[in-house]
Structures are given as C-alpha cells and as structure tokens.
Protein backbone atom coordinates (compact mmCIF):
# COMPACT_ATOMS: atom_id res chain seq x y z
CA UNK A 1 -90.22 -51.24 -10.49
CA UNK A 2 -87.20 -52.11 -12.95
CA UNK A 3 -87.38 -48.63 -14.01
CA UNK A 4 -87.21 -47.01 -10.65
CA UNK A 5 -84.22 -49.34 -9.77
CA UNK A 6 -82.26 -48.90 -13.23
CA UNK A 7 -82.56 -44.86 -12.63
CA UNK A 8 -81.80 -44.77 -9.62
CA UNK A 9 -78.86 -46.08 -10.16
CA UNK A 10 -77.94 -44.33 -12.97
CA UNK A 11 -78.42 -40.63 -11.12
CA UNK A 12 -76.43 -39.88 -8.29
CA UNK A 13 -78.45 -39.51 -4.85
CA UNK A 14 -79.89 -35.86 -4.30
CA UNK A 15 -77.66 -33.07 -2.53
CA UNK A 16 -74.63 -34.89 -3.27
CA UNK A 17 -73.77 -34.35 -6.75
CA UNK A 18 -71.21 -31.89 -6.01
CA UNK A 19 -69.66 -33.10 -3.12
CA UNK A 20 -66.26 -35.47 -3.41
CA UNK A 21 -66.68 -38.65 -1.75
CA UNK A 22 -63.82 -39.63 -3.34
CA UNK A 23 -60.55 -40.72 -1.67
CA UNK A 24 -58.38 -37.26 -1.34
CA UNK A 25 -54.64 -37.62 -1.95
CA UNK A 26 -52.90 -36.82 1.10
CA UNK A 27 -50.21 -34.01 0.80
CA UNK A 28 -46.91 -35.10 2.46
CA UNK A 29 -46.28 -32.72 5.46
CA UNK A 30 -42.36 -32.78 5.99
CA UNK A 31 -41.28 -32.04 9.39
CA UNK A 32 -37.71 -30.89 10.73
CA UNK A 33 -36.48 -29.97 14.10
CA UNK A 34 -32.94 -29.04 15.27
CA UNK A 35 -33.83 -31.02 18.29
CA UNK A 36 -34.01 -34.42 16.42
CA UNK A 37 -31.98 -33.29 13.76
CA UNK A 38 -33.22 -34.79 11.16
CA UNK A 39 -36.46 -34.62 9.05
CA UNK A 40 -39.91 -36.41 9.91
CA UNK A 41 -42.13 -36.73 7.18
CA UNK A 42 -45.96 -38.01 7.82
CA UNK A 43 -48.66 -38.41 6.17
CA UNK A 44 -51.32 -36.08 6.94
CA UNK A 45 -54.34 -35.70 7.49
CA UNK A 46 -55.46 -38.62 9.24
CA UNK A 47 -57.36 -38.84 12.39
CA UNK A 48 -55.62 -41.40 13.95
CA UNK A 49 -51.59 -39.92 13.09
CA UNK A 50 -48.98 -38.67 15.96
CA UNK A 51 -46.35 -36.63 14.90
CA UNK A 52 -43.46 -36.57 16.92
CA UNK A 53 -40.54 -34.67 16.50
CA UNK A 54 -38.14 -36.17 18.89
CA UNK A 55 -36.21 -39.50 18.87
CA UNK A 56 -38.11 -42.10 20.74
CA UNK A 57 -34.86 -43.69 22.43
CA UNK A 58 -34.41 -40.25 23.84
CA UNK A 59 -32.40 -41.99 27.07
CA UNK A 60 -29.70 -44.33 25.29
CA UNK A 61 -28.90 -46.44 27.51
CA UNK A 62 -25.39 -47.37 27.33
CA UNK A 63 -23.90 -50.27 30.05
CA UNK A 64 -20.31 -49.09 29.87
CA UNK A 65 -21.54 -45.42 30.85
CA UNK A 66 -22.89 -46.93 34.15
CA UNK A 67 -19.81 -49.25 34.31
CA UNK A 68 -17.36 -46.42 34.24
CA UNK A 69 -19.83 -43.98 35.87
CA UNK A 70 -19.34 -46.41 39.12
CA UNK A 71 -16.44 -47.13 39.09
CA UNK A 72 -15.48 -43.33 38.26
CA UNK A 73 -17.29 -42.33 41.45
CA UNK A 74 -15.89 -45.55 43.79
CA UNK A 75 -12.19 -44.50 43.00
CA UNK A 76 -12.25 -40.83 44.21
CA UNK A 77 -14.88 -41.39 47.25
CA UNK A 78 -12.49 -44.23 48.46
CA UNK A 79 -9.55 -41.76 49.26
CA UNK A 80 -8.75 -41.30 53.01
CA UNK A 81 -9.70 -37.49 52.73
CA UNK A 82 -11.99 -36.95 55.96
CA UNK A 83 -10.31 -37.37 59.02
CA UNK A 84 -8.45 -40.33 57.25
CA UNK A 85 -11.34 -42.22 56.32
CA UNK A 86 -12.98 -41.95 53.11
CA UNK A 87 -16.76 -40.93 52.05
CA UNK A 88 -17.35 -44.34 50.58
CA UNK A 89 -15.92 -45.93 54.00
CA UNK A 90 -17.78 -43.70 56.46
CA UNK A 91 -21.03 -44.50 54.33
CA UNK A 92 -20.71 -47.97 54.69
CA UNK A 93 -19.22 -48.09 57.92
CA UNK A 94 -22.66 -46.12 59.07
CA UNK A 95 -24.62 -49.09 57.49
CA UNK A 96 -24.08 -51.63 60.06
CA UNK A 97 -24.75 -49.43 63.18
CA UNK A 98 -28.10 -48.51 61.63
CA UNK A 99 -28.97 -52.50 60.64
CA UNK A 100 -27.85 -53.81 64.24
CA UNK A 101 -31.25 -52.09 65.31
CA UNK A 102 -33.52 -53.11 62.81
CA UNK A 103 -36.48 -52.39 62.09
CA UNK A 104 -36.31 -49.08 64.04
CA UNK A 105 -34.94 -46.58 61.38
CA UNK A 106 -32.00 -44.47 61.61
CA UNK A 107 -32.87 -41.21 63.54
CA UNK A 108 -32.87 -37.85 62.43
CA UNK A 109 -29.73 -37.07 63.81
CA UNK A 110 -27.66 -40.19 62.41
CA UNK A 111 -24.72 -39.97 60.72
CA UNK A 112 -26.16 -42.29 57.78
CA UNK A 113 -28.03 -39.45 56.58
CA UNK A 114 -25.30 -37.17 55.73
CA UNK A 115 -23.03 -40.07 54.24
CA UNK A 116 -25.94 -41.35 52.22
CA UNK A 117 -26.92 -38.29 50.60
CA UNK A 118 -23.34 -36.94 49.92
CA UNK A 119 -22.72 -40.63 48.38
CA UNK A 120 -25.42 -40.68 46.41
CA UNK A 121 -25.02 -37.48 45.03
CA UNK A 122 -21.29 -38.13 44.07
CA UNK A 123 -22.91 -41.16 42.47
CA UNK A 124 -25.84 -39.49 40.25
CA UNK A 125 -23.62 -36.12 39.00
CA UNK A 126 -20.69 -39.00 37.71
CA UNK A 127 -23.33 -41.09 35.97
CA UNK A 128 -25.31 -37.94 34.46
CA UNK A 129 -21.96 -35.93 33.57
CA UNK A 130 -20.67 -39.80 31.79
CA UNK A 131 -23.89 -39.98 30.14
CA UNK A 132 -23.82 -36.28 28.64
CA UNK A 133 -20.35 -37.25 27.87
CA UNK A 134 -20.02 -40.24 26.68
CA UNK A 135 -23.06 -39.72 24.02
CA UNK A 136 -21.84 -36.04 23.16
CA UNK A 137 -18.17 -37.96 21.83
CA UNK A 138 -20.64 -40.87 20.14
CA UNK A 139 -22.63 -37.74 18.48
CA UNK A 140 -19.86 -36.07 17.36
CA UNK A 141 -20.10 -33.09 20.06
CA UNK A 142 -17.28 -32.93 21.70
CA UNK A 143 -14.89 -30.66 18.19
CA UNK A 144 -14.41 -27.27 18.63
C-alpha cells in the first residue's frame, strides 16, 4: 500500500501530462479610444473583467452650470416682450387660475399648457447649451 501511495505521487495522473494546469501569465491588453481620450489598460483574460472605454462620470455635474443656467433663462423670459407681459410672468400668472380649481386639471385648451412647455423648453436648451459649454472651456474646447 506504501508503494502504491509513494508512486502515485511521484507520476503525474493519466491524460494530463501534457496539459498546463499551471497559472498562465496574463498579457496586458491596452485599450484607447478618442472618445475617453485616454488609454485603458486591463488585464485580460478573466471571466469576471468589464472593459469600458468611456469615463464613468460621463454627466459632470457642475452646481454653478445649473446656477447660471437659471438664472440665464429667468433674465431673458422676464422681459415684457408679449403683449407687455413676459413668458416667465404669463407662466406663472396661469398657475393660480389652474390651482383655484384643484384637483380638476387644467383642460386641454388652457393657456398653462402653452406657457409651460415654452418655459420649460427655454429652461432645458439654457441648461444643456451651459453644460456643453461650460465643460467644453473646462476641457480645453473652446481654441480655434
């Protein structure tokens, strides 16, 4: 029995003399994208590895873009352009009519609708064109 223990330990286990268990060295894949701009390397191949080849804070959020996004959008919408009110004025002028029958929503043919929507939209293009903006000057972007 000592014999059969001591050899087969000593011989490696049948069918699997050529293969290699051993640990493989894992080449080092580098990865670059004009998109992220600069270069990803990973280790591959594992089983359990993402590669990504974008920057995960892909938004940036910035408080002084929003800051001077609303404020950028309340100083223009404020001027007496419409009949000598202004769009931010009409908007919120619309607001109480609508509340003073509450819960019964505004109608389709309400004035609210049109306000709210043009508002809004004002709104979103000044935040999205100070966001583009404002990170295009912090990137470097903005020389010709």
């Amino acid at each position: 029995m000592a014999c059969v223990a001591a050899c087969s330990l000593a011989a490696p286990a049948a069918g699997l003399a050529g293969s290699s268990l051993a640990a493989r060295k894992t080449a080092r894949v580098q990865l670059k994208s004009a998109f992220v701009g600069q270069r990803a390397v990973v280790q591959a191949p594992r089983a359990e590895a993402r590669v990504t080849c974008f920057v995960r804070d892909w938004l940036r959020t910035d408080l002084s873009v929003i800051g001077f996004g609303v404020v950028g959008w309340l100083a223009p919408s404020s001027i007496p352009a419409i009949n000598g009110k202004s769009l931010t004025g009409l908007f919120f002028e619309s607001i109480g009519p609508e509340l003073a029958h509450w819960p019964t929503g505004p109608s389709i043919d309400s004035p609210i609708w049109l306000w709210m929507i043009l508002w809004h939209f004002g709104l979103f293009a000044c935040l999205w064109w100070g966001q583009i903006g404002f990170k295009a000057r912090a990137d470097g972007l903005n020389k010709m």
